[in-house]
Protein backbone atom coordinates (compact mmCIF):
# COMPACT_ATOMS: atom_id res chain seq x y z
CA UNK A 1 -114.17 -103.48 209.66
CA UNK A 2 -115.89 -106.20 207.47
CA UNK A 3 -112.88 -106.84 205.53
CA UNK A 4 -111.18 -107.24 208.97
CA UNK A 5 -113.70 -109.61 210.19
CA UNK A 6 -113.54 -111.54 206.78
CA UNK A 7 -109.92 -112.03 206.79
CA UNK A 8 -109.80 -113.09 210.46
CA UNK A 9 -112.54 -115.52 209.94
CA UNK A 10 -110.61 -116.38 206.93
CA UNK A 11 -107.52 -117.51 208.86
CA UNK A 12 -109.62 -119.01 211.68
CA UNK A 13 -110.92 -121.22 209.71
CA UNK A 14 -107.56 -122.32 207.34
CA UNK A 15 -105.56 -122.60 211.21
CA UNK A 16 -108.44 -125.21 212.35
CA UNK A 17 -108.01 -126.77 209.05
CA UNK A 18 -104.24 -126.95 209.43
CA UNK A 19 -104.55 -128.14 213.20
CA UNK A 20 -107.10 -130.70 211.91
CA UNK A 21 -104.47 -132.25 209.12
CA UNK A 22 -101.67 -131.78 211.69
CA UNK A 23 -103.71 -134.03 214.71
CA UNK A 24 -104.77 -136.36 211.65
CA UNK A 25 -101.32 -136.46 210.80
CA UNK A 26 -99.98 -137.51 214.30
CA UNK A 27 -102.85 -139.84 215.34
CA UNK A 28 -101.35 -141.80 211.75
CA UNK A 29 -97.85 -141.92 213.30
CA UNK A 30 -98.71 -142.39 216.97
CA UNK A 31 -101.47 -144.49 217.33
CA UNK A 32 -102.64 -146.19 213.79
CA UNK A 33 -101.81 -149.19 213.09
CA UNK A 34 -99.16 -149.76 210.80
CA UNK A 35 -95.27 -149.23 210.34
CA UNK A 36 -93.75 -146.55 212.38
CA UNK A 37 -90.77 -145.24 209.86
CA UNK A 38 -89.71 -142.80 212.71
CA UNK A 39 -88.43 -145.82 214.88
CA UNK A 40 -85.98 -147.01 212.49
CA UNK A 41 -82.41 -145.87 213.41
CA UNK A 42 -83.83 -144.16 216.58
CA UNK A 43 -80.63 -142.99 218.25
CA UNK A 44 -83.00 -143.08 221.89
CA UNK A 45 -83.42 -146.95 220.94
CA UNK A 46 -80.12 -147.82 220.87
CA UNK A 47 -78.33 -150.33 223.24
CA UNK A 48 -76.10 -147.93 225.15
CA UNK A 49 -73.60 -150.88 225.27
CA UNK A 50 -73.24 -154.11 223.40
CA UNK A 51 -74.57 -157.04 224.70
CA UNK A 52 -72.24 -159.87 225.77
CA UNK A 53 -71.09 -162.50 223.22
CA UNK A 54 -72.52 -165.74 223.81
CA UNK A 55 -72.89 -169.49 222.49
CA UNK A 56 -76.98 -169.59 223.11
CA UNK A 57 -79.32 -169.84 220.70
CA UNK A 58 -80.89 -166.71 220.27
CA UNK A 59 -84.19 -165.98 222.20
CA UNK A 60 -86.82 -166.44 219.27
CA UNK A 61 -85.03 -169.33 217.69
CA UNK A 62 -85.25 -171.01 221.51
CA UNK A 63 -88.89 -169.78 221.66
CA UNK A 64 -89.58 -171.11 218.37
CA UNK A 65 -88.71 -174.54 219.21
CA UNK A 66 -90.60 -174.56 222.47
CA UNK A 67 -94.34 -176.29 223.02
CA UNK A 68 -96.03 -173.41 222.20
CA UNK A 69 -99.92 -173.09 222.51
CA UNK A 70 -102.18 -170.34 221.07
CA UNK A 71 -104.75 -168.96 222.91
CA UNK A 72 -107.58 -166.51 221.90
CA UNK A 73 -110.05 -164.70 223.22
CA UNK A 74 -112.51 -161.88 222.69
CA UNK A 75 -112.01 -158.34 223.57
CA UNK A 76 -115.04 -156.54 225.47
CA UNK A 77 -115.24 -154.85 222.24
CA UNK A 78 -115.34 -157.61 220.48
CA UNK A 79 -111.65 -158.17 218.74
CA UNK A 80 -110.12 -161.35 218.41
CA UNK A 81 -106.73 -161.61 220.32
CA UNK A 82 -104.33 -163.78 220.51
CA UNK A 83 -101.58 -165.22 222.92
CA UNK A 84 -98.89 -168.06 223.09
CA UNK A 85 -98.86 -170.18 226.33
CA UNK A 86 -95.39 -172.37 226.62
CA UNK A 87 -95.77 -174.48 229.84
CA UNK A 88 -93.40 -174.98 232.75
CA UNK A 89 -91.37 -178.01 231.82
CA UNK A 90 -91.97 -179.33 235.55
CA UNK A 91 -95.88 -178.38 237.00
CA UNK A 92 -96.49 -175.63 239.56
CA UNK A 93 -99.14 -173.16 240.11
CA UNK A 94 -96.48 -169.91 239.00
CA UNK A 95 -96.97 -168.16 235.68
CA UNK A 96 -96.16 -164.92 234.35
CA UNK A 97 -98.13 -162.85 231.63
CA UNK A 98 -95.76 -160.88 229.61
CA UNK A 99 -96.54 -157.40 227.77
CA UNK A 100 -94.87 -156.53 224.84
CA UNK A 101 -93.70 -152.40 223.69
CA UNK A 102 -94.73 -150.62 221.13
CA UNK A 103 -95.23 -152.04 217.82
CA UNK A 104 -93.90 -154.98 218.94
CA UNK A 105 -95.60 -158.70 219.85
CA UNK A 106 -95.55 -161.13 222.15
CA UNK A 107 -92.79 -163.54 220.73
CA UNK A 108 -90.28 -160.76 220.98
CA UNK A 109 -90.29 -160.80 224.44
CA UNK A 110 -88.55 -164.82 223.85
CA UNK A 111 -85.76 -163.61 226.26
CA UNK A 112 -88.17 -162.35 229.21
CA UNK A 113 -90.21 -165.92 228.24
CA UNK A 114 -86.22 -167.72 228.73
CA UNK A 115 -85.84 -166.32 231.63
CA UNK A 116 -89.10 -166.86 233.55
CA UNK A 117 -89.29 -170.49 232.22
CA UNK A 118 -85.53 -171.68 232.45
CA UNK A 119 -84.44 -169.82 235.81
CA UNK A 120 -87.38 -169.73 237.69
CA UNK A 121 -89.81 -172.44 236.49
CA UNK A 122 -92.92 -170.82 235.32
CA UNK A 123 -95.50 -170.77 232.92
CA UNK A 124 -95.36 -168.25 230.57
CA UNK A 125 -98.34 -166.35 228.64
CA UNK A 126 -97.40 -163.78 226.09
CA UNK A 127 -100.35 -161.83 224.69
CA UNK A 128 -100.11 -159.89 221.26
CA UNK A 129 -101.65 -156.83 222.57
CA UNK A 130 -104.88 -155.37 220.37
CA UNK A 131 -103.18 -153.58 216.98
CA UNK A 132 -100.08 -155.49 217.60
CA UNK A 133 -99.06 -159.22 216.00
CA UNK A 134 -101.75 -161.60 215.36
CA UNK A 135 -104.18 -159.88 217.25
CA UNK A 136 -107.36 -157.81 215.60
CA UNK A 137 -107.57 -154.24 216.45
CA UNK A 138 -106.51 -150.68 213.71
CA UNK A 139 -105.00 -148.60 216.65
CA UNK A 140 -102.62 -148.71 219.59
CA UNK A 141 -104.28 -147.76 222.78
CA UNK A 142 -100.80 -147.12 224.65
CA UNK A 143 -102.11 -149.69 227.59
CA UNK A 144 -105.31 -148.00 228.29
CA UNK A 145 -108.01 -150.35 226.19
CA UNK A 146 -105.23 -152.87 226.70
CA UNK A 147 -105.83 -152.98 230.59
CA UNK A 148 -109.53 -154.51 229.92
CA UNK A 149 -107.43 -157.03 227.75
CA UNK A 150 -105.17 -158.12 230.19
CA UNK A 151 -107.84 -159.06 232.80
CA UNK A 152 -109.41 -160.94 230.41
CA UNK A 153 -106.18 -162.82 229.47
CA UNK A 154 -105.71 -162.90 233.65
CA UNK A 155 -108.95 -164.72 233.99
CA UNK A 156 -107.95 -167.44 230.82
CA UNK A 157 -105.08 -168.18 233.08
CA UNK A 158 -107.27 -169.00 235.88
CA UNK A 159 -109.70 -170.93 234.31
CA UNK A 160 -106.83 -172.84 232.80
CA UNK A 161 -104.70 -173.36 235.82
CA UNK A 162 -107.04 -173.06 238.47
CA UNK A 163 -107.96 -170.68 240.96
CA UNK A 164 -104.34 -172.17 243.37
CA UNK A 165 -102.47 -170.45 240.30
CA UNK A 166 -100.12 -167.39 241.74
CA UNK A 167 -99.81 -164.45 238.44
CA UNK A 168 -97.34 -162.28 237.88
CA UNK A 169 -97.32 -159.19 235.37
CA UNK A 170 -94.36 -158.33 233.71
CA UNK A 171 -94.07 -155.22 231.02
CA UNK A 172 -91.71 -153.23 229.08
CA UNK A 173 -92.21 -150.18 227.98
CA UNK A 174 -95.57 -149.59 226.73
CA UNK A 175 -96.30 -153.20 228.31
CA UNK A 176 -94.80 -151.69 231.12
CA UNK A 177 -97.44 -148.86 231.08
CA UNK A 178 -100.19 -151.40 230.31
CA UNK A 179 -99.61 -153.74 233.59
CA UNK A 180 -99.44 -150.55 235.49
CA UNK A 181 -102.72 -149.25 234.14
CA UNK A 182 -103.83 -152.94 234.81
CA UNK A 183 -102.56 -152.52 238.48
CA UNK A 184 -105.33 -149.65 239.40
CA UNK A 185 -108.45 -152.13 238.62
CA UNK A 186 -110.21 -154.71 240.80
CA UNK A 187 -107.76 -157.70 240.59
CA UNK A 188 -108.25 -160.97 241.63
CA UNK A 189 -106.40 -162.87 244.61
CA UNK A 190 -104.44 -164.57 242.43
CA UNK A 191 -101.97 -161.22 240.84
CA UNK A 192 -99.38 -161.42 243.23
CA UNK A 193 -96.72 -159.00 241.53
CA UNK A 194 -96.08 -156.59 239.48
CA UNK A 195 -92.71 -155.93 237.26
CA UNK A 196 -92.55 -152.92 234.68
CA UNK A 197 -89.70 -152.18 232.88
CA UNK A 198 -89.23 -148.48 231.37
CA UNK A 199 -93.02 -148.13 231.18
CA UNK A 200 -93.83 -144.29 231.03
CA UNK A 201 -96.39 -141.99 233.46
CA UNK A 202 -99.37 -141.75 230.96
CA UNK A 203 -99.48 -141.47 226.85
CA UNK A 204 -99.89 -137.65 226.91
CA UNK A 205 -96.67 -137.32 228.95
CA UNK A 206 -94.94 -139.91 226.41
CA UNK A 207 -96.55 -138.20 223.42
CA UNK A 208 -95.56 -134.45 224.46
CA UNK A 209 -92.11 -135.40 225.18
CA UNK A 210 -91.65 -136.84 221.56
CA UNK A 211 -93.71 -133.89 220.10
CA UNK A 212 -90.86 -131.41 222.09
CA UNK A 213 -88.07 -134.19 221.36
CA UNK A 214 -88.74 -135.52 217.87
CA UNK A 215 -90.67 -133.00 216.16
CA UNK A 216 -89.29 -129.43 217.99
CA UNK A 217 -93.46 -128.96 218.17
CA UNK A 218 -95.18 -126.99 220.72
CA UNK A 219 -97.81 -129.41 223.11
CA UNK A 220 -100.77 -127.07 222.70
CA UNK A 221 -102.69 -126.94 220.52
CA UNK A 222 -101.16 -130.47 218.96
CA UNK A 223 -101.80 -133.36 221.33
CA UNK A 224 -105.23 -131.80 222.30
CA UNK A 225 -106.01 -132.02 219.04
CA UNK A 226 -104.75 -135.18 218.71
CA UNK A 227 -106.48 -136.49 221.62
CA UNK A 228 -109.92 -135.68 220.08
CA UNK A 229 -108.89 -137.65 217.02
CA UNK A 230 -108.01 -140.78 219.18
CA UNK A 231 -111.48 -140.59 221.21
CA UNK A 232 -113.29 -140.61 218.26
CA UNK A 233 -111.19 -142.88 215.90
CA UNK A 234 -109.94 -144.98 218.59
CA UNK A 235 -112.55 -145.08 221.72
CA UNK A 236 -109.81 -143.59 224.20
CA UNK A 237 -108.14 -140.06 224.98
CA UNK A 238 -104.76 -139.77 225.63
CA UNK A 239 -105.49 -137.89 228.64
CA UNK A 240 -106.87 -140.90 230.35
CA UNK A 241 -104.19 -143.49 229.80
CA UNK A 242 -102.35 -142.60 233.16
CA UNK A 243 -100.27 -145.00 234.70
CA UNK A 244 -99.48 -142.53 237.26
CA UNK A 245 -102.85 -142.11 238.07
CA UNK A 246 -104.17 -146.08 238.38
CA UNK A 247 -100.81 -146.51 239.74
CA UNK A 248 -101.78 -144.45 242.91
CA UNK A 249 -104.86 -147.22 243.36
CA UNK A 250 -102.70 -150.46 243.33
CA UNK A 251 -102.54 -152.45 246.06
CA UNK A 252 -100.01 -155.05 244.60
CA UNK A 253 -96.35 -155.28 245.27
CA UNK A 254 -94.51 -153.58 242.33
CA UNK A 255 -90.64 -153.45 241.22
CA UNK A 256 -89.84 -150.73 239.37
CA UNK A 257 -87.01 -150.96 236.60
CA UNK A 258 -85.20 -148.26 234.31
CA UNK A 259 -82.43 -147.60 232.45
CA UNK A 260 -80.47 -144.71 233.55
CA UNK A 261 -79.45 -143.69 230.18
CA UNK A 262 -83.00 -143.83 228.70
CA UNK A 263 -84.04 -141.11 226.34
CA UNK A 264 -87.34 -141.94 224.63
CA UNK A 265 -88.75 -142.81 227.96
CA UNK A 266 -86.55 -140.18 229.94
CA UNK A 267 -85.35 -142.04 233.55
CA UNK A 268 -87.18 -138.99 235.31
CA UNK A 269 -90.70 -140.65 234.77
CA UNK A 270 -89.78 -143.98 237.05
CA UNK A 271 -89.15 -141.50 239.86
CA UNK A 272 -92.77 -139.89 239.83
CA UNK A 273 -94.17 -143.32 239.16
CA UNK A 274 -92.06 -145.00 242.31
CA UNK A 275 -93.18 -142.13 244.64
CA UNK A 276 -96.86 -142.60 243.52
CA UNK A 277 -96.77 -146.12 244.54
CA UNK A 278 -97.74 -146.57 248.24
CA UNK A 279 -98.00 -150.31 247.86
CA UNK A 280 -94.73 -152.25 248.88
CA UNK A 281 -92.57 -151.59 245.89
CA UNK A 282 -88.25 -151.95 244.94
CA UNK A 283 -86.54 -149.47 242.40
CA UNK A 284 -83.66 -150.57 240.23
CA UNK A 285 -81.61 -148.43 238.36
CA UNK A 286 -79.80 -149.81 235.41
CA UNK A 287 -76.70 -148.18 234.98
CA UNK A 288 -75.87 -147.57 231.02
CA UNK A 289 -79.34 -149.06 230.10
CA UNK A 290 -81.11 -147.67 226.98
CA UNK A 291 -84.89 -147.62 226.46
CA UNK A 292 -85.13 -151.52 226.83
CA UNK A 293 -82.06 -152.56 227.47
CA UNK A 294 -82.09 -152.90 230.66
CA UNK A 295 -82.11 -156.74 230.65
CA UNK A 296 -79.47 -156.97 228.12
CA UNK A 297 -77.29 -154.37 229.57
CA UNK A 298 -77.06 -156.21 233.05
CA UNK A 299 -78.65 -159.20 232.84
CA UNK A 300 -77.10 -161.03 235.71
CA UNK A 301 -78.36 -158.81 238.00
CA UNK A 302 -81.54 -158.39 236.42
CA UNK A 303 -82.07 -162.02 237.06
CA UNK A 304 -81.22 -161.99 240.58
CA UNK A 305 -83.60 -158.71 241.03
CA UNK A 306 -86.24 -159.81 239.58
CA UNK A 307 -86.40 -163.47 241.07
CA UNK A 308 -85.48 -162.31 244.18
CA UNK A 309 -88.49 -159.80 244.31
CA UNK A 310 -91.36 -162.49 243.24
CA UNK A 311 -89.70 -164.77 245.60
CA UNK A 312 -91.36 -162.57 248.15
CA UNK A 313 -94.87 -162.68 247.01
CA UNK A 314 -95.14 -165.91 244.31
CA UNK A 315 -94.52 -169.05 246.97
């Protein structure tokens, strides 16, 4: 009976061990800052079709040459960030704060910043979000710290354009997840509405899906694990970043957008995120859109959709 207790204590303690490595392991790829090896030649990232020829300079070469200015602030928690405010080229009291996806920054979303400056005349504000670009921060908090962030970059905006200044929030994918996670706090007056694009329910939905998707890894015991890690290396758990859940406390007009192709955000999220919403709220469907894409994949309509919808509420 001893021996029997020894050995099971024995492999207690080496399957916590190996459970400890393995959430260490996954926090590193997940959430650390740093390169993320398994995006590259990510079959779910691909543009499901090829994006139309054209004449235009592309987006960051266009951005590039624009009147940027860079803004910074401090984090509650004390991290510098950063941002890059390009003014209307004719004044009005309409801007839009942009957030960027995963392991990206704000300059790469220079065709969303194109749009929202050239077609409908507004300021634009894109925010490196903590972890990301030139902003301080060794994790990525999957839009939950980020939320706190983006009210702070909200109020810059109002200090520097006045409290007449109308805001929308615009986000794709895990920006997406961040404005929505933004949406279930006290805003002020001025957020008028809301656009995500392919953002995803919460990060422990996102995270087991990849686990299942990616790895062929069962949930439990993993992304509990994992979770732990993050709350004590990174301040957060990965329970608690719910868009679903803040989602259900918004009050702000919100148009959903998603392509219906996507596979590392599967299209099925968007559904449970639209029926959570009881403020007023638009779906659009993007047909043949990867994770992203959707802009590229149909971006006439896109246009129309999207100007159409802040028409409403942005006057």
């Amino acid at each position: 009976m001893r021996t029997f207790m020894l050995s099971l204590s024995l492999f207690v303690v080496i399957l916590g061990g190996v459970l400890v490595a393995a959430s260490l392991y996954f926090y590193d790829v997940a959430i650390n800052r740093g390169t993320k090896d398994f995006l590259r030649n990510n079959q779910d990232l691909q543009q499901a079709q090829p994006a139309k020829a054209t004449a235009e300079l592309h987006p960051r070469e266009w951005l590039d040459q624009q009147p940027l200015e860079t803004w910074e602030l401090e984090s509650q928690d004390r991290l510098r960030l950063v941002a890059h405010y390009l003014p209307a080229e004719e004044p009005n009291d309409k801007i839009v704060i942009l957030a960027h996806g995963y392991t990206s920054q704000g300059k790469d979303m220079a065709s969303f910043a194109r749009f929202y400056r050239e077609e409908l005349g507004y300021h634009v504000l894109l925010p490196d979000a903590r972890g990301h670009g030139q902003s301080e921060g060794d994790y990525i908090g999957f839009g939950w710290p980020e939320r706190k962030d983006y009210l702070l970059w909200i109020e810059a905006v109002i200090a520097r354009l006045g409290e007449d200044v109308q805001i929308a929030l615009h986000g794709l994918s895990m920006g997406a997840a961040t404005v929505m996670m933004v949406s279930g706090e006290t805003l002020p007056s001025q957020v008028k509405a809301i656009i995500e694009d392919c953002g995803y329910t919460s990060a422990s939905d996102q995270l087991a899906y990849q686990l299942k998707r990616m790895y062929n890894l069962p949930v439990f015991p993993l992304l509990p694990a994992t979770s732990v890690v993050t709350q004590i290396k990174a301040g957060y758990s990965l329970y608690e970043a719910s868009a679903l859940k803040q989602i259900e406390k918004n009050t702000r007009p919100i148009l959903f957008i998603h392509g219906d192709e996507d596979r590392f955000v599967p299209t099925g999220m968007v559904w449970e995120l639209y029926e959570a919403c009881t403020s007023e709220k638009e779906l659009y469907l993007v047909k043949g859109a990867g994770h992203g894409h959707a802009y590229g994949t149909d971006r006439d309509t896109y246009i129309q959709k999207v100007g159409d919808f802040l028409a409403r509420f942005l006057l």
